[in-house]
Protein backbone atom coordinates (compact mmCIF):
# COMPACT_ATOMS: atom_id res chain seq x y z
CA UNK A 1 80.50 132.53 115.85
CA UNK A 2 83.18 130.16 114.06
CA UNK A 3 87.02 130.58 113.69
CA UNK A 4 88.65 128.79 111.03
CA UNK A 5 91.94 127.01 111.98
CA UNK A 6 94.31 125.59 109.29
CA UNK A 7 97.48 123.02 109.49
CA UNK A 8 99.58 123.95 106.04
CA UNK A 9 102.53 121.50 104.83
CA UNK A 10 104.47 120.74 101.90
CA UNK A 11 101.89 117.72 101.30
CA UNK A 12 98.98 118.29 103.12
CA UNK A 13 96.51 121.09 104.44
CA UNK A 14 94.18 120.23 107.44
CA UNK A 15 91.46 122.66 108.05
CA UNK A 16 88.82 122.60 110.85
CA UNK A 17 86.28 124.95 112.58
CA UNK A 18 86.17 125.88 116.36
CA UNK A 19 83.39 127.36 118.61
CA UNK A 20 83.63 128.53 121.49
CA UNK A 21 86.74 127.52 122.51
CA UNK A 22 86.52 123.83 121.05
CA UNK A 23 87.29 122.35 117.61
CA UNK A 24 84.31 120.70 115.94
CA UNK A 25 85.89 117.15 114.95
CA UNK A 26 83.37 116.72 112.36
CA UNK A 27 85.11 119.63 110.65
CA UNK A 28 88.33 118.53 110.27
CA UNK A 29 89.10 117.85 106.84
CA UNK A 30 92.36 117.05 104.91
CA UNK A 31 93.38 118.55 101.11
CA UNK A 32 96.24 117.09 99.43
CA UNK A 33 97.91 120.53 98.19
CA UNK A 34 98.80 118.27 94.84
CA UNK A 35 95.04 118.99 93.92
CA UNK A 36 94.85 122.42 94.62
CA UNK A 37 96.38 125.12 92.59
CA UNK A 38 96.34 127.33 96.03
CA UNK A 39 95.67 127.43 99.53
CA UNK A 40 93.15 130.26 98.77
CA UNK A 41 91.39 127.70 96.69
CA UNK A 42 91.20 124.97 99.78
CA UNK A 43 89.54 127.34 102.01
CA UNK A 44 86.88 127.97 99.30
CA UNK A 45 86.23 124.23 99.03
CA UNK A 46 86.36 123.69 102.53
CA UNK A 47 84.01 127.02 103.44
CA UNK A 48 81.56 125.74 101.37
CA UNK A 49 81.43 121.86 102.64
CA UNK A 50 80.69 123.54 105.76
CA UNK A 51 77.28 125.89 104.99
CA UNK A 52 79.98 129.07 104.43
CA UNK A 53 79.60 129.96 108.39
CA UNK A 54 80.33 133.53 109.45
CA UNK A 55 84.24 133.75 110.56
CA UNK A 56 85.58 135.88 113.31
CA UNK A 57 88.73 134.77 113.12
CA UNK A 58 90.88 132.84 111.35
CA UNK A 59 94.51 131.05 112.14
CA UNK A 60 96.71 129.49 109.64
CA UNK A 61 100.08 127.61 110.65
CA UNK A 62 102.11 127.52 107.53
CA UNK A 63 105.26 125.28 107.11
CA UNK A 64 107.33 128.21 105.92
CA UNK A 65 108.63 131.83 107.15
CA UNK A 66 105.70 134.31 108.11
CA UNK A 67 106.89 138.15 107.75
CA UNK A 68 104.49 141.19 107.62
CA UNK A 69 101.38 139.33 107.45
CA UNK A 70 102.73 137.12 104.30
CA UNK A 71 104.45 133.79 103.73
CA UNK A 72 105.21 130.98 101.62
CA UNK A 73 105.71 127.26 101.54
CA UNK A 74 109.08 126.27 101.46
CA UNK A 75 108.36 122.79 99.61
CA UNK A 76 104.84 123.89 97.41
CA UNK A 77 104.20 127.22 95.64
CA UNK A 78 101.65 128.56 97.49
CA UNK A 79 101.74 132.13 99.08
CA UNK A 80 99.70 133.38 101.96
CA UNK A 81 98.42 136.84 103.01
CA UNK A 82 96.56 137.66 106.22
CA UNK A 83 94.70 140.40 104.31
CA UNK A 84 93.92 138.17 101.67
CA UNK A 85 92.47 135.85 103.43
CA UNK A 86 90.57 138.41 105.45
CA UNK A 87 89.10 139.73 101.99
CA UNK A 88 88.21 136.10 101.42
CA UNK A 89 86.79 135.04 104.73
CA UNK A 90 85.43 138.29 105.68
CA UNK A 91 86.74 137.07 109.72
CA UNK A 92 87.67 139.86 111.95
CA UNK A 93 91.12 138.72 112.69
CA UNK A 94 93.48 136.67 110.34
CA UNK A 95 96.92 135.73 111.65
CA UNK A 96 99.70 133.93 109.88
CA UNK A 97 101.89 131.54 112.22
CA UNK A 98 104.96 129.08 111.25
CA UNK A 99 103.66 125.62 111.97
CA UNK A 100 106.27 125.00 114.11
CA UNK A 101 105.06 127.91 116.47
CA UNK A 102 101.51 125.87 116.05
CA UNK A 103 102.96 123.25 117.83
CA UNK A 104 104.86 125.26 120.31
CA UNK A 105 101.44 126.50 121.39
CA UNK A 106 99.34 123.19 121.22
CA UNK A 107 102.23 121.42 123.94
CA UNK A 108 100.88 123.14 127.24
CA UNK A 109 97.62 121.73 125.90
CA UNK A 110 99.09 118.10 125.11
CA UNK A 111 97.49 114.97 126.92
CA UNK A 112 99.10 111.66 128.18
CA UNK A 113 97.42 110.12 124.49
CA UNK A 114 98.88 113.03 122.46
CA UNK A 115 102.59 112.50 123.39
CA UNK A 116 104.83 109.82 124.40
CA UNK A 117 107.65 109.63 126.82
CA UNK A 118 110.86 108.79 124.51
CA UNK A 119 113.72 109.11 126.88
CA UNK A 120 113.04 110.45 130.50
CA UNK A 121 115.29 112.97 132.59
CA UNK A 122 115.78 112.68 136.59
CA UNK A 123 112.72 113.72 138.45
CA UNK A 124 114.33 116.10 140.60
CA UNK A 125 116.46 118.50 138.54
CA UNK A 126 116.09 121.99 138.00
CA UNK A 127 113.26 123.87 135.21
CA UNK A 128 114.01 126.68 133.29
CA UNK A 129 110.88 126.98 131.80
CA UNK A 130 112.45 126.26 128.59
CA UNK A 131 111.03 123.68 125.74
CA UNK A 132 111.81 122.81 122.12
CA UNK A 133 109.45 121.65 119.53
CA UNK A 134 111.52 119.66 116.80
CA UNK A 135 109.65 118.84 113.59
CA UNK A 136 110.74 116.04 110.76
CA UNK A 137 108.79 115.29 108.22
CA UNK A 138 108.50 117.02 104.77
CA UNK A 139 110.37 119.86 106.34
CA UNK A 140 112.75 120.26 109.12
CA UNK A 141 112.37 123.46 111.48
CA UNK A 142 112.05 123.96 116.02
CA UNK A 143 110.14 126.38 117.79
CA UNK A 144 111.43 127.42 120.79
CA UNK A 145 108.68 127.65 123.90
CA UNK A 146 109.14 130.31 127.06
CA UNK A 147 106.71 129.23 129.60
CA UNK A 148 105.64 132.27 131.59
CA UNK A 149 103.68 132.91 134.93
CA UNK A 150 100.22 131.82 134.89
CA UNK A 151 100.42 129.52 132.28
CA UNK A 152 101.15 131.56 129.82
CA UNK A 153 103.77 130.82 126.82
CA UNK A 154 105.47 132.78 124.30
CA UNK A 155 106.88 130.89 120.86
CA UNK A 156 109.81 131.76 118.98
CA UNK A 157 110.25 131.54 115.51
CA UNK A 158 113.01 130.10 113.56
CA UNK A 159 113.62 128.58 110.23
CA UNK A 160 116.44 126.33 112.01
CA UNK A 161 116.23 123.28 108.47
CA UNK A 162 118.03 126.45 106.72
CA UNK A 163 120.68 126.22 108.76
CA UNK A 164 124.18 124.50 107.67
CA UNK A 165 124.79 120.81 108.97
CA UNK A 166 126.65 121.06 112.00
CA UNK A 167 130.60 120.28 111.27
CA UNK A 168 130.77 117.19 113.68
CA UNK A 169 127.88 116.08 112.38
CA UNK A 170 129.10 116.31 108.45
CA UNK A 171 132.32 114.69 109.37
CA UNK A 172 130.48 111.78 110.65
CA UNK A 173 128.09 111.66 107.76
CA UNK A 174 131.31 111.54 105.47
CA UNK A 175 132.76 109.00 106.87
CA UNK A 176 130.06 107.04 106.15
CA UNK A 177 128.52 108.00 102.56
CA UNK A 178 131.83 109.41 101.26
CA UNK A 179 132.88 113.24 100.90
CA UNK A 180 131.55 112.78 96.89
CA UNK A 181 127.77 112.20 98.26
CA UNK A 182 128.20 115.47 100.88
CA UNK A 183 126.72 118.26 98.08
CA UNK A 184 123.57 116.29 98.99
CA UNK A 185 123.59 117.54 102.38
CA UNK A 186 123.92 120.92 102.35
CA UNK A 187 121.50 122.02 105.10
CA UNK A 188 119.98 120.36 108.26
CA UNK A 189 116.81 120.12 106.19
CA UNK A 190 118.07 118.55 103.26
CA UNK A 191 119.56 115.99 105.97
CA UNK A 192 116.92 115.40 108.78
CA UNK A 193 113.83 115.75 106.41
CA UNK A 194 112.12 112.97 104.78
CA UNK A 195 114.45 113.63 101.42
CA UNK A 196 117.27 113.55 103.60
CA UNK A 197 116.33 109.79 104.44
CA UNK A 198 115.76 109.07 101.21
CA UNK A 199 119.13 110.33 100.01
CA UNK A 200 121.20 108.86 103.05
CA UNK A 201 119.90 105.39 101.36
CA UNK A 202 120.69 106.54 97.76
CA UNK A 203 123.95 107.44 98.94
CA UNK A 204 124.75 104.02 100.94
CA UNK A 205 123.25 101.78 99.21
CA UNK A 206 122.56 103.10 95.54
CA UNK A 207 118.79 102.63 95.64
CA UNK A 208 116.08 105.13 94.96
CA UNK A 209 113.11 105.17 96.50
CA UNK A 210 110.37 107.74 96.08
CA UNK A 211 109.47 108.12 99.72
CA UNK A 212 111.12 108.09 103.24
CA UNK A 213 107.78 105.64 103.65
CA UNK A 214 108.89 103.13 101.70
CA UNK A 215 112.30 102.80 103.84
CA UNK A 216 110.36 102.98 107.44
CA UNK A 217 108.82 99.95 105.42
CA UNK A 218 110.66 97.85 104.33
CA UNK A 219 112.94 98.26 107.45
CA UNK A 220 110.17 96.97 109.65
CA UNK A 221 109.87 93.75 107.10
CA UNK A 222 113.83 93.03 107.74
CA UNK A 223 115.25 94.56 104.70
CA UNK A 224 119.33 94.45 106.00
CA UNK A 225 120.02 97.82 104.00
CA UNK A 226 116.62 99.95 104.92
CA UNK A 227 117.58 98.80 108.65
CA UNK A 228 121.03 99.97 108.20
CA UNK A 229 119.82 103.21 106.75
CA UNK A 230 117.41 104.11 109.52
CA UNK A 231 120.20 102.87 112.46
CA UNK A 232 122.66 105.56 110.93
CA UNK A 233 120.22 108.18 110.36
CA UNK A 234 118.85 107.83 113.85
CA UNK A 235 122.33 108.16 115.09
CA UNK A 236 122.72 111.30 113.23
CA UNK A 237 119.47 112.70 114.79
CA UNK A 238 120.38 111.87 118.19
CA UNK A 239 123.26 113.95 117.41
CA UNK A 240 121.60 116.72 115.56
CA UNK A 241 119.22 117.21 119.38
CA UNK A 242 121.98 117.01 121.29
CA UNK A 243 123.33 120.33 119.31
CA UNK A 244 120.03 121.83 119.02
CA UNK A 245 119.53 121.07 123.26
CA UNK A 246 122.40 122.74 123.71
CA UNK A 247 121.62 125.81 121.55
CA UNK A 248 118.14 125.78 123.24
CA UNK A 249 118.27 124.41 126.60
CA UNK A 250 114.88 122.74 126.98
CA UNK A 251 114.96 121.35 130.47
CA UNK A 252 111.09 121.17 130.30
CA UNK A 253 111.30 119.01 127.10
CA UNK A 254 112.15 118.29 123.66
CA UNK A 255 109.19 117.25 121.81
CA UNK A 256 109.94 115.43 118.12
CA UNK A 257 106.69 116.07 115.53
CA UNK A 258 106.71 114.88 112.12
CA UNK A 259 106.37 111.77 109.81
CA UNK A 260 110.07 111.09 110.18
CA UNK A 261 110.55 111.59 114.05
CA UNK A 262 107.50 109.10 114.07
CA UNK A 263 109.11 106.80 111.78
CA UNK A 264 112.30 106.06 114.44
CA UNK A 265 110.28 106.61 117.63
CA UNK A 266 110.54 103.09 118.53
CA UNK A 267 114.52 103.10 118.18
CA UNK A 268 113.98 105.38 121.40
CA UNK A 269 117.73 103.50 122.80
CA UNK A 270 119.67 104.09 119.77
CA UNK A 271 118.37 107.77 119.83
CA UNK A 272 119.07 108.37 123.72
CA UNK A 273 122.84 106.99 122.72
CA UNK A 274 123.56 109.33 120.54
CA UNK A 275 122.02 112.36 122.39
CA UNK A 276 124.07 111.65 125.24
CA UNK A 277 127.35 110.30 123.05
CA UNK A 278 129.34 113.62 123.58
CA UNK A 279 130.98 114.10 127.35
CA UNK A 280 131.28 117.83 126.98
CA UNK A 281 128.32 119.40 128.52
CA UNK A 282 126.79 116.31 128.73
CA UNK A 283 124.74 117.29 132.04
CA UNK A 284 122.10 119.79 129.77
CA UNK A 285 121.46 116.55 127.75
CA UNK A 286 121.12 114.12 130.34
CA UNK A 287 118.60 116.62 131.96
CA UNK A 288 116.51 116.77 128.71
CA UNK A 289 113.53 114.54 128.38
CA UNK A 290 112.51 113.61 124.91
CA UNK A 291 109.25 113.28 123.58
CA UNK A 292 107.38 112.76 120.59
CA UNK A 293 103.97 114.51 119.63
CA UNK A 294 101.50 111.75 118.50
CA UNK A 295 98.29 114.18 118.17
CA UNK A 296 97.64 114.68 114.63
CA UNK A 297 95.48 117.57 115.49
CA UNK A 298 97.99 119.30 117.99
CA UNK A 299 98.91 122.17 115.50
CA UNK A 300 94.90 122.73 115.02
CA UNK A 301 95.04 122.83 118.87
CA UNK A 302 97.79 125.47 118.50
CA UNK A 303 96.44 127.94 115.98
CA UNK A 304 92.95 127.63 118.45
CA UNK A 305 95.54 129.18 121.59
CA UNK A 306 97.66 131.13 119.05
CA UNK A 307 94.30 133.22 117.85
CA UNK A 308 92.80 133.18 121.47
């Protein structure tokens, strides 16, 4: 029997099918959700490339809140039902997750070529069991991880991009685009996410560009004003986890996910600066490794353990 596993985002859908316990790599396909009037209509399509196997179950991490069996995509209009999609898959068991609590599940399962090391803690210090997913790209959100005896884990859900910009952190961010540019940045989302990248270089330099791409570009080609962009927003995210590590405590780790943690992984010093900037507290920081998820299939991996 098959299970049908699905990665949702704002830009993107990844679907794939798993037996027995292992996703079928030939499966794996990716929808651009600009070509799809609804998710309901990717499964379809994707069902049918595959010989329309019989489902057990079915798993679908969603880049937006699940309640009651339901949810919605915070960046696409697309809504979701677990008893939808049971009418349409005719699988046994349909669950909803937030793709941030995909990833929470896929990191026990994480190798050495699925993650990187980004800043290292001391060796010897003491676990509480405690990790934090952080995810940048389209969206902003964390998933808190409680890992329990016998290698169990239990994922919390949060819609932390909602959340208002942290006061130090807005101060700072004035001082540098100018209090007139601040309605921009009304969230943590609209800030952190790939539009927030985009607007931090609107608002310093006057230039719009269509994608945070096109900055991580041009940076890396020596472009003086997409280098100062990226230097000041990875300052601001180095603050940003050193708020969320203290809200969270992840003495196992803090693991980064998404096209824009990616996009600043290699300014790995400038990051670890700013995470460990503040004095106060400063021991829960300096006793947080950070880490960045490079496995584009780890929230696949995570609806396979979320469903199992």
């Amino acid at each position: 029997m098959a299970m049908l596993l699905a990665d949702v985002g704002g830009t993107n859908a990844r679907l794939a099918i798993a037996r027995n316990g292992v996703i079928d790599g030939d499966s794996v396909t990716r929808y651009r959700g600009d070509d799809y009037d609804s998710f309901d209509r990717v499964v379809q399509t994707f069902l049918a490339g595959q010989g329309n196997p019989r489902l057990t179950a079915v798993c679908v991490a969603v880049a937006g809140p699940v309640s009651g069996g339901k949810a919605e995509l915070t960046n696409r209009d697309w809504d979701f039902s677990e008893d939808r999609l049971a009418r349409l898959t005719d699988a046994d068991h349909v669950r909803l997750i937030n793709d941030l609590m995909a990833l929470g599940y896929a990191t026990p399962r994480l190798g050495q070529d699925g993650v990187s090391l980004l800043r290292p803690a001391p060796a010897h210090r003491d676990l509480n069991g405690q990790s934090l997913v952080v995810g940048a790209g389209t969206g902003f959100n964390v998933c808190g991880v409680r890992h329990l005896s016998g290698g169990a884990i239990t994922c919390q859900e949060a819609e932390e991009g909602h959340t208002s910009l942290p006061h130090n952190i807005a101060i700072r961010l004035a001082e540098r685009v100018g209090t007139d540019e601040m309605p921009a940045f009304f969230s943590t989302e609209e800030t952190f996410a790939g539009r927030g990248l985009t607007q931090l270089h609107h608002a310093l330099h006057g230039v719009k560009v269509a994608r945070a791409e096109a900055i991580s570009t041009a940076a890396m080609q020596g472009d003086a004003q997409a280098e100062e962009t990226y230097r000041i927003f990875t300052e601001l995210f180095g603050l940003v986890l050193r708020e969320l590590a203290l809200r969270f405590m992840p003495l196992n780790g803090m693991y980064l996910a998404g096209s824009v943690a990616r996009s600043f992984a290699h300014r790995s010093e400038q990051l670890e600066s700013a995470f460990l900037a503040e004095p106060y507290m400063r021991h829960i920081t300096e006793n947080t490794p950070l880490l960045l998820i490079r496995d584009d299939m780890a929230a696949l991996h995570g609806c396979l353990a979320a469903i199992t």
